[in-house]
C-alpha atoms as a PDB file:
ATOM      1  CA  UNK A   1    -176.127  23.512  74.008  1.00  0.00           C
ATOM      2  CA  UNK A   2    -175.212  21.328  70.429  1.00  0.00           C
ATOM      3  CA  UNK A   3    -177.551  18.164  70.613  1.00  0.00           C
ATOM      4  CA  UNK A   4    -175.105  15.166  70.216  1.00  0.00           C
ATOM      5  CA  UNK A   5    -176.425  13.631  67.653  1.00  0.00           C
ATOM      6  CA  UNK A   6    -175.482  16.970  66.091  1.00  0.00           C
ATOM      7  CA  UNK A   7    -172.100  17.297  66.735  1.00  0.00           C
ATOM      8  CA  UNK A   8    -170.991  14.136  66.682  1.00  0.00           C
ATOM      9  CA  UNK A   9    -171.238  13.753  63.028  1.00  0.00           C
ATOM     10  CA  UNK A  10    -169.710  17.261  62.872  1.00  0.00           C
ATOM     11  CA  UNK A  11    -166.160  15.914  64.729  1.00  0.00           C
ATOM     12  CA  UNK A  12    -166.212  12.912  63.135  1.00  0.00           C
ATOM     13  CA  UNK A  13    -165.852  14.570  59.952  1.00  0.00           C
ATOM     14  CA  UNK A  14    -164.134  16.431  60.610  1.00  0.00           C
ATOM     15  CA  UNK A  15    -161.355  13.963  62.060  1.00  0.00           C
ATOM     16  CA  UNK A  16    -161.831  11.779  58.893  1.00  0.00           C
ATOM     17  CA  UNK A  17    -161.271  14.837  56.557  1.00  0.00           C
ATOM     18  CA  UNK A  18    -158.230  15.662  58.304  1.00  0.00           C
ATOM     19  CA  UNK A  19    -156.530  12.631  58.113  1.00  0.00           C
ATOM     20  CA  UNK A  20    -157.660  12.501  53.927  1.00  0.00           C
ATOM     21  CA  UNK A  21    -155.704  15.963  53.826  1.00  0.00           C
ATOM     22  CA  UNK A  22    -152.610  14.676  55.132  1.00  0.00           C
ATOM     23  CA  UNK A  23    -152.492  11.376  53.368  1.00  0.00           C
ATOM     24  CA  UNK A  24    -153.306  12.242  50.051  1.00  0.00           C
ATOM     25  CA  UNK A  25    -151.414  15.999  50.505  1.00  0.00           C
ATOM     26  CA  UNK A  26    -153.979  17.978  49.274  1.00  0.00           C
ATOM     27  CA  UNK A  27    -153.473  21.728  49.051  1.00  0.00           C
ATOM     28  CA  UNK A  28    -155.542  24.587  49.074  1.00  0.00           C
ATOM     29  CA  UNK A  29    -156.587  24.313  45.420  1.00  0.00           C
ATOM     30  CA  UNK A  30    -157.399  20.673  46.525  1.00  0.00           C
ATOM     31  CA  UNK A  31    -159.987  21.910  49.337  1.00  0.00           C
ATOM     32  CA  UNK A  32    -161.016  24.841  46.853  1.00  0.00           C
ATOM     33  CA  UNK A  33    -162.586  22.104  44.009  1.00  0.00           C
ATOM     34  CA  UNK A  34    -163.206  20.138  46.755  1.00  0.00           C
ATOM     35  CA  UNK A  35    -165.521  22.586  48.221  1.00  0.00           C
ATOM     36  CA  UNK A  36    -166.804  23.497  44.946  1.00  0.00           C
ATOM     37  CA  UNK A  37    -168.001  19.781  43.663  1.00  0.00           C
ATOM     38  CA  UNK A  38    -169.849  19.517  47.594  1.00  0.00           C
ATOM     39  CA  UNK A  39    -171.562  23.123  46.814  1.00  0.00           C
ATOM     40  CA  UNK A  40    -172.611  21.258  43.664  1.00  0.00           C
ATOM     41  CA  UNK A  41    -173.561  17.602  45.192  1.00  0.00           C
ATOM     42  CA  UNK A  42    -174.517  18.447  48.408  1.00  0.00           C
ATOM     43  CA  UNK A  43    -177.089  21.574  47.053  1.00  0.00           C
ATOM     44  CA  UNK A  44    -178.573  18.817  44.698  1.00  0.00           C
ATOM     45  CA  UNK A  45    -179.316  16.257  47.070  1.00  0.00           C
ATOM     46  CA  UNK A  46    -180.696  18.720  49.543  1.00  0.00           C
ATOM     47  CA  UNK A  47    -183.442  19.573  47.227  1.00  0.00           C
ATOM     48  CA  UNK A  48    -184.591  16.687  46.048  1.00  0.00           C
ATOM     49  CA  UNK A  49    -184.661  15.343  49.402  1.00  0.00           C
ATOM     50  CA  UNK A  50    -187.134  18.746  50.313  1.00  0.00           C
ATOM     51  CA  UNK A  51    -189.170  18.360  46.891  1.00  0.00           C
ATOM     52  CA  UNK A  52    -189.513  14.137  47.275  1.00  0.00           C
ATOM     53  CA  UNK A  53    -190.176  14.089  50.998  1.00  0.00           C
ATOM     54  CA  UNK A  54    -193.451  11.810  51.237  1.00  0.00           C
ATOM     55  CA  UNK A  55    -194.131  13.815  54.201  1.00  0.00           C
ATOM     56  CA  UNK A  56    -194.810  17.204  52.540  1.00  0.00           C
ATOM     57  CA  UNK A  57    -194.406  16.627  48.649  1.00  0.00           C
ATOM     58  CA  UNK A  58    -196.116  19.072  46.712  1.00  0.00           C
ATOM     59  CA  UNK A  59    -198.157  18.068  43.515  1.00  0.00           C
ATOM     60  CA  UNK A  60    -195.836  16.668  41.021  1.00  0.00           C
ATOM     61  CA  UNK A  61    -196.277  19.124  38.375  1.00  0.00           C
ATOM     62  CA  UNK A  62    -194.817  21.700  41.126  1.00  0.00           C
ATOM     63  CA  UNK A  63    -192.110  19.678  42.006  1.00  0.00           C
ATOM     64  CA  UNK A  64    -190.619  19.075  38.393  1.00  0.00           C
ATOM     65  CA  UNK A  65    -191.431  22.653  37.566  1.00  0.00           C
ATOM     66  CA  UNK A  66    -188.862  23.523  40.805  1.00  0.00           C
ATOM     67  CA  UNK A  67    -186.800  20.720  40.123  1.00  0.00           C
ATOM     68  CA  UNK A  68    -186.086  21.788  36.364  1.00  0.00           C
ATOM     69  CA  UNK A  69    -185.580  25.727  37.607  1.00  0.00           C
ATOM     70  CA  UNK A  70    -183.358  24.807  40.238  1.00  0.00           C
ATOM     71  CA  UNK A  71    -181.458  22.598  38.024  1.00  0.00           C
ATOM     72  CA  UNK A  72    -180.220  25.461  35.296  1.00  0.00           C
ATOM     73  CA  UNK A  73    -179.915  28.021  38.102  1.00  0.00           C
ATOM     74  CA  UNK A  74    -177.586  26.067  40.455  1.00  0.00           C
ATOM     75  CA  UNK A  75    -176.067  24.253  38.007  1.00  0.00           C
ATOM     76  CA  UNK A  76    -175.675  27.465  36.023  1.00  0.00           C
ATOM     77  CA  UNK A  77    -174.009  29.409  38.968  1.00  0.00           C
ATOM     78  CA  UNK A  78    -171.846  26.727  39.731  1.00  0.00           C
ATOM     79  CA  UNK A  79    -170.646  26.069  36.000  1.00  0.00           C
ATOM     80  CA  UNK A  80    -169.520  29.825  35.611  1.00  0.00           C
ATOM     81  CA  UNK A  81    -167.766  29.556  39.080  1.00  0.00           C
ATOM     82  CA  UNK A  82    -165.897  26.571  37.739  1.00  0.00           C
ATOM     83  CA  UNK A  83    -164.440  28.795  34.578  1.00  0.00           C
ATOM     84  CA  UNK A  84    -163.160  31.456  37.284  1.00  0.00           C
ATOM     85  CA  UNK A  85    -161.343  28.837  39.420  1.00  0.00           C
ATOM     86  CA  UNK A  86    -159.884  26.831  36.514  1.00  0.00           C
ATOM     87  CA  UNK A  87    -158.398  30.292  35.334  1.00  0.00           C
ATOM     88  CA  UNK A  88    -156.721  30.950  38.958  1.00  0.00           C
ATOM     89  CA  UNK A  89    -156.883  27.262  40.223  1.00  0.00           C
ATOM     90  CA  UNK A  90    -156.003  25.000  37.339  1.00  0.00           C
ATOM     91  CA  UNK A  91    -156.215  20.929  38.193  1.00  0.00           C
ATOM     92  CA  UNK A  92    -153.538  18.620  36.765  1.00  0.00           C
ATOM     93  CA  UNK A  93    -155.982  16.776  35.911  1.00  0.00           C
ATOM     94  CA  UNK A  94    -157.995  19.267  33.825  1.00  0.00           C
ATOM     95  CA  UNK A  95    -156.238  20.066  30.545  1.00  0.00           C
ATOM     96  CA  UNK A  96    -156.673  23.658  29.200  1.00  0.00           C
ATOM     97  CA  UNK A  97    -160.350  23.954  28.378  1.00  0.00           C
ATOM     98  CA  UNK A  98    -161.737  20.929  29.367  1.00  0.00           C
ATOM     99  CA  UNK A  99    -163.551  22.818  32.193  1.00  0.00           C
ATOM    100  CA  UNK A 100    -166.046  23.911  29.958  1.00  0.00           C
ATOM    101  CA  UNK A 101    -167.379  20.325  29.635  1.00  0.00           C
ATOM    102  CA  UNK A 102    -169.326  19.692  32.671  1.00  0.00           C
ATOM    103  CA  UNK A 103    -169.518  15.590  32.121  1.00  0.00           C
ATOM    104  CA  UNK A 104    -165.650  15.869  32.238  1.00  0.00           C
ATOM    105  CA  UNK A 105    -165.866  18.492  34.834  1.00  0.00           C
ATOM    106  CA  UNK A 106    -168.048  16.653  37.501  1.00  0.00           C
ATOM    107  CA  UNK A 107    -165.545  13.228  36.421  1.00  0.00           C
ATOM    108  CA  UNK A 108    -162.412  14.864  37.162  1.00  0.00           C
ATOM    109  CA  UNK A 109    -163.846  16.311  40.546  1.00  0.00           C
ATOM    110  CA  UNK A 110    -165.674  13.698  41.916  1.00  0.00           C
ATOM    111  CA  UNK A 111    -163.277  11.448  41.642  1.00  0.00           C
ATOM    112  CA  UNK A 112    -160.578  13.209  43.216  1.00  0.00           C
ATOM    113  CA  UNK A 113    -163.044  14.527  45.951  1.00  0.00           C
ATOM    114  CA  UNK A 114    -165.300  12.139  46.760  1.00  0.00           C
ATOM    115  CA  UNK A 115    -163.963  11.306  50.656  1.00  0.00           C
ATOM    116  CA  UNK A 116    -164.833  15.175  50.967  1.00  0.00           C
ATOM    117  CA  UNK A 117    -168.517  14.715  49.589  1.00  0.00           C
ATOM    118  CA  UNK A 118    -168.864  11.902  52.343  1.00  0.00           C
ATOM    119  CA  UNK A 119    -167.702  13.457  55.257  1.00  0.00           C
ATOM    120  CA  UNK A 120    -169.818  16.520  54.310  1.00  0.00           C
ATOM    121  CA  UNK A 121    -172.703  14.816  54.151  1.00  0.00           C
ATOM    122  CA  UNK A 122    -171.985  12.940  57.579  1.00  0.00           C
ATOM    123  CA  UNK A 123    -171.391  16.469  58.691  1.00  0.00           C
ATOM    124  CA  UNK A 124    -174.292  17.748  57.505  1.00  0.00           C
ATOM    125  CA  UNK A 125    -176.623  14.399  57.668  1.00  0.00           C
ATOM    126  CA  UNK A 126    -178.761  16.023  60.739  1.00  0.00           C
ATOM    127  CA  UNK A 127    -179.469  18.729  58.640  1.00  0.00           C
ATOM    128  CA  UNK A 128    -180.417  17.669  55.365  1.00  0.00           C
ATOM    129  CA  UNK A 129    -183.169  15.247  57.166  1.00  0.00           C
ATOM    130  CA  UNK A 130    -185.003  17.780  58.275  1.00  0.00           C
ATOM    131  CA  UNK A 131    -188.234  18.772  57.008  1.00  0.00           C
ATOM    132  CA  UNK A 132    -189.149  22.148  56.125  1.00  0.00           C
ATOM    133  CA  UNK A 133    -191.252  24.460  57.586  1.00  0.00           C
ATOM    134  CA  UNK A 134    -192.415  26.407  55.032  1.00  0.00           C
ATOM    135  CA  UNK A 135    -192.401  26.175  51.241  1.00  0.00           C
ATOM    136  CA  UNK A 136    -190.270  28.912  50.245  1.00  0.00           C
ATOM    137  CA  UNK A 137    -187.048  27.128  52.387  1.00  0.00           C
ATOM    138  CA  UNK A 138    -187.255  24.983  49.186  1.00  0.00           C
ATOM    139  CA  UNK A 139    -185.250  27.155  47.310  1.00  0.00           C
ATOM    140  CA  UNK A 140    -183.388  28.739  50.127  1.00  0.00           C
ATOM    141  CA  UNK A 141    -182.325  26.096  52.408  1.00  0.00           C
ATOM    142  CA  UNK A 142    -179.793  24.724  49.521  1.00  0.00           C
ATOM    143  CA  UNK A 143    -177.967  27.809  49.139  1.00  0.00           C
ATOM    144  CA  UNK A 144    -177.661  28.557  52.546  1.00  0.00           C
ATOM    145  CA  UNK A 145    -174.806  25.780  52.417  1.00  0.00           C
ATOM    146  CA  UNK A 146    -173.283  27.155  48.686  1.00  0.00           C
ATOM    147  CA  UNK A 147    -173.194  30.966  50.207  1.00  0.00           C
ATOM    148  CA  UNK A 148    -171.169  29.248  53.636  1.00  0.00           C
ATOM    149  CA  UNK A 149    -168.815  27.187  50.936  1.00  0.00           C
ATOM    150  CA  UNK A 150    -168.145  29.737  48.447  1.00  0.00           C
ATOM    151  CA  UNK A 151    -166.946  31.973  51.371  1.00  0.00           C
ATOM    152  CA  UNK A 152    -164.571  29.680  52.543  1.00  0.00           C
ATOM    153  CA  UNK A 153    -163.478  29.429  48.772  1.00  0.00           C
ATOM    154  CA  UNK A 154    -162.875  33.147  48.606  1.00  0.00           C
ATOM    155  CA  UNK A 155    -161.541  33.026  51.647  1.00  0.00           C
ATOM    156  CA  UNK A 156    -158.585  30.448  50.869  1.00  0.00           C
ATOM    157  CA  UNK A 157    -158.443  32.543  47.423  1.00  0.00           C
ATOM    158  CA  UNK A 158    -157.296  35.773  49.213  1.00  0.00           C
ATOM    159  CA  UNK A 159    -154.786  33.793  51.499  1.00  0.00           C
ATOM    160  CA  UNK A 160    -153.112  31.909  48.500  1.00  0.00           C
ATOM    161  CA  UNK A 161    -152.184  34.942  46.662  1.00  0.00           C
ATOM    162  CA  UNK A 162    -150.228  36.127  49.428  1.00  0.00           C
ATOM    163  CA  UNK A 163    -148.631  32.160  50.162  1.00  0.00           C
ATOM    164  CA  UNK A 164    -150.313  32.075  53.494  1.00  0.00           C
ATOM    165  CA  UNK A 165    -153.283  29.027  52.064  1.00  0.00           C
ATOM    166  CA  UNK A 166    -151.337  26.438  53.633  1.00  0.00           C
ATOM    167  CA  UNK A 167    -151.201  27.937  57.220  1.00  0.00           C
ATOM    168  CA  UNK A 168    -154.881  28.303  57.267  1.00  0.00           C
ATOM    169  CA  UNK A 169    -156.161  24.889  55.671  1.00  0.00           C
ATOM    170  CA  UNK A 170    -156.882  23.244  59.038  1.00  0.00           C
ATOM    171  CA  UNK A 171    -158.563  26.142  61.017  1.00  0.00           C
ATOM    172  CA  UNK A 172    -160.569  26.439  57.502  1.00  0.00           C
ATOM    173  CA  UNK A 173    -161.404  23.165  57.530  1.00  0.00           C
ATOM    174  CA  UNK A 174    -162.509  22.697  61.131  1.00  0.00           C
ATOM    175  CA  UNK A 175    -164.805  26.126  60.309  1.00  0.00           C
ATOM    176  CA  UNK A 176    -166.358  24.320  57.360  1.00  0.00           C
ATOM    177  CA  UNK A 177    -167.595  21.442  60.171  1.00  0.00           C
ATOM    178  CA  UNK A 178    -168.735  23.577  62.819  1.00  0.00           C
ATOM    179  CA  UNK A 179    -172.315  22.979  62.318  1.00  0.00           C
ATOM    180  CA  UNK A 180    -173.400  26.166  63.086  1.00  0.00           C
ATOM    181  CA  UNK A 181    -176.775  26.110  62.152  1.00  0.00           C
ATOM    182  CA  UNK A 182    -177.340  23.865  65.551  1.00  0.00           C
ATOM    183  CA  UNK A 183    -176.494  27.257  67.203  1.00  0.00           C
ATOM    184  CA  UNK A 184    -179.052  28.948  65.250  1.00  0.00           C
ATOM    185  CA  UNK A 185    -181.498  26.530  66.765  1.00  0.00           C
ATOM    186  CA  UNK A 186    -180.984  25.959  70.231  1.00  0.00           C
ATOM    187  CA  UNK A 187    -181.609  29.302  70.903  1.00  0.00           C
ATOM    188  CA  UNK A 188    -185.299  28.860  70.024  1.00  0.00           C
ATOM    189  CA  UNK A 189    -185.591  25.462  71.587  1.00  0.00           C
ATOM    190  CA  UNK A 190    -184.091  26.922  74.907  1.00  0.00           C
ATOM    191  CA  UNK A 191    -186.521  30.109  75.111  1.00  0.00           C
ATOM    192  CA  UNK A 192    -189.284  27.544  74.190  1.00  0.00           C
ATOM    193  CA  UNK A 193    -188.068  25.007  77.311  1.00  0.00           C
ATOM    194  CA  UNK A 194    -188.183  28.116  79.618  1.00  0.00           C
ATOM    195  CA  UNK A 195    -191.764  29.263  78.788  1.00  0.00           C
ATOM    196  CA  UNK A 196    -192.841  25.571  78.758  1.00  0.00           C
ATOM    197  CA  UNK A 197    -190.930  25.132  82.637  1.00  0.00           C
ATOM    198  CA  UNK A 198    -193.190  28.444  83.509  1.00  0.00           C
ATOM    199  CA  UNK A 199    -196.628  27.154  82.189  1.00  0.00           C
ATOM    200  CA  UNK A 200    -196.268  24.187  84.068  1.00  0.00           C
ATOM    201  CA  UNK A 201    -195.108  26.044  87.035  1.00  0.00           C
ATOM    202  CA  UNK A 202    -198.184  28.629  87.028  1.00  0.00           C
ATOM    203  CA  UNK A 203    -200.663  25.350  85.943  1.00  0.00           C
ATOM    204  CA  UNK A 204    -199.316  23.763  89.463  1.00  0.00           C
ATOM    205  CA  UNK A 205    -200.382  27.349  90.860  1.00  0.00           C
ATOM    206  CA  UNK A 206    -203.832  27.333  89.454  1.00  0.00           C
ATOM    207  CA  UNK A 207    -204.390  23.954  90.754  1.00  0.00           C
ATOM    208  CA  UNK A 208    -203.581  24.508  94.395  1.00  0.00           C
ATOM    209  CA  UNK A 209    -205.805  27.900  94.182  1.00  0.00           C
ATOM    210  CA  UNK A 210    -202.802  30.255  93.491  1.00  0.00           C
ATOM    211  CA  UNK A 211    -202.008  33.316  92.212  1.00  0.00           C
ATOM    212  CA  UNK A 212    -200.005  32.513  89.093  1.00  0.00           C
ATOM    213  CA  UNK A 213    -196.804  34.908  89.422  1.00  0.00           C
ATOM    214  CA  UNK A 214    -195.985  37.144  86.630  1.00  0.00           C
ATOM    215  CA  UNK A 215    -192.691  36.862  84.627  1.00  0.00           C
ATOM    216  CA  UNK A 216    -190.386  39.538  85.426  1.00  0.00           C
ATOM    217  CA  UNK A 217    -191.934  40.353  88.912  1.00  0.00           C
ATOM    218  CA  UNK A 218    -190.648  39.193  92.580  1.00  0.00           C
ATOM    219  CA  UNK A 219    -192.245  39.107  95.269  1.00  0.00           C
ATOM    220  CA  UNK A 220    -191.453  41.997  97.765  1.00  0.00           C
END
């Protein structure tokens, strides 16, 4: 079962995205730069959140040394992705090279897609406070978000080439807030709650000079 405190954020983005959509008519190249510029934000703040957390910061060297790789490789990835959608999803508001400026690049986007940057991050708030467990998530835990958004970019790629974008932005949309790693988790946590329930039950054994019963085994 989702914790609430999990998917509550995730509706309530979800319902706040929804209404942005219809108000300010966005499209399906809206939601694909939209997308993009929260791959881009969202991947940023989630590791400097993991490489500044008091509670298990590395040695500072270490951390700039990550910080300045991560930096040119995410930034890198997401630059070139920009010169692919600007070919097949111009903006308006981006005149015919001005893509290849990334200070006019982030501009343009985050201003026309900042309401989708917040609700993401209310979405994915629960997540991004999370400590890691162990130091290699620092460079993987970022892009497990960019792999899930550039699919859904693909995704609404394929379906606008054949007119058929605008009949799948809300299922799309409500797919980009299920927070689906909370399903990766509870699994765990409910195996763990059923070994815990059986430790105590075979402790209460012991005390009261029982055989503790084995798991799998009844009694004939």
């Amino acid at each position: 079962m989702i914790p609430t405190k999990t998917l509550f954020p995730a509706l309530l983005s979800l319902l706040i995205t929804l209404g942005v959509i219809m108000l300010e008519q966005w499209r399906a190249t809206d939601l694909i730069w939209g997308l993009w510029i929260c791959s881009l934000s969202i991947g940023y703040l989630d590791i400097l959140l993991i490489l500044f957390r008091r509670s298990q910061a590395p040695p500072l060297p270490k951390r700039l040394s990550t910080l300045v790789f991560f930096t040119f490789h995410f930034g890198f990835f997401h630059f070139v992705h920009a010169q692919f959608l600007a070919q097949f999803f111009p903006l308006p508001e981006l005149a015919v090279g001005a893509s290849e400026d990334p200070r006019h690049l982030l501009s343009v986007t985050l201003g026309l897609y900042w309401p989708l940057i917040l609700t993401s991050l209310i979405s994915q708030y629960p997540q991004l406070r999370q400590p890691i467990s162990q130091p290699k998530q620092a460079m993987t835990r970022p892009y497990q978000n960019v792999i899930r958004m550039h699919l859904l970019i693909l995704l609404f790629a394929a379906l606008e080439q054949f007119d058929l974008a605008h009949w799948a932005l809300y299922p799309i949309i409500a797919v980009y807030f299920v927070p689906w790693h909370a399903f990766r988790s509870s699994a765990p946590r409910a195996a763990t709650g059923q070994q815990s329930i059986s430790n105590r039950g075979n402790a209460a054994l012991r005390q009261n000079g029982a055989k503790p019963q084995a798991r799998g085994r009844t009694n004939k």
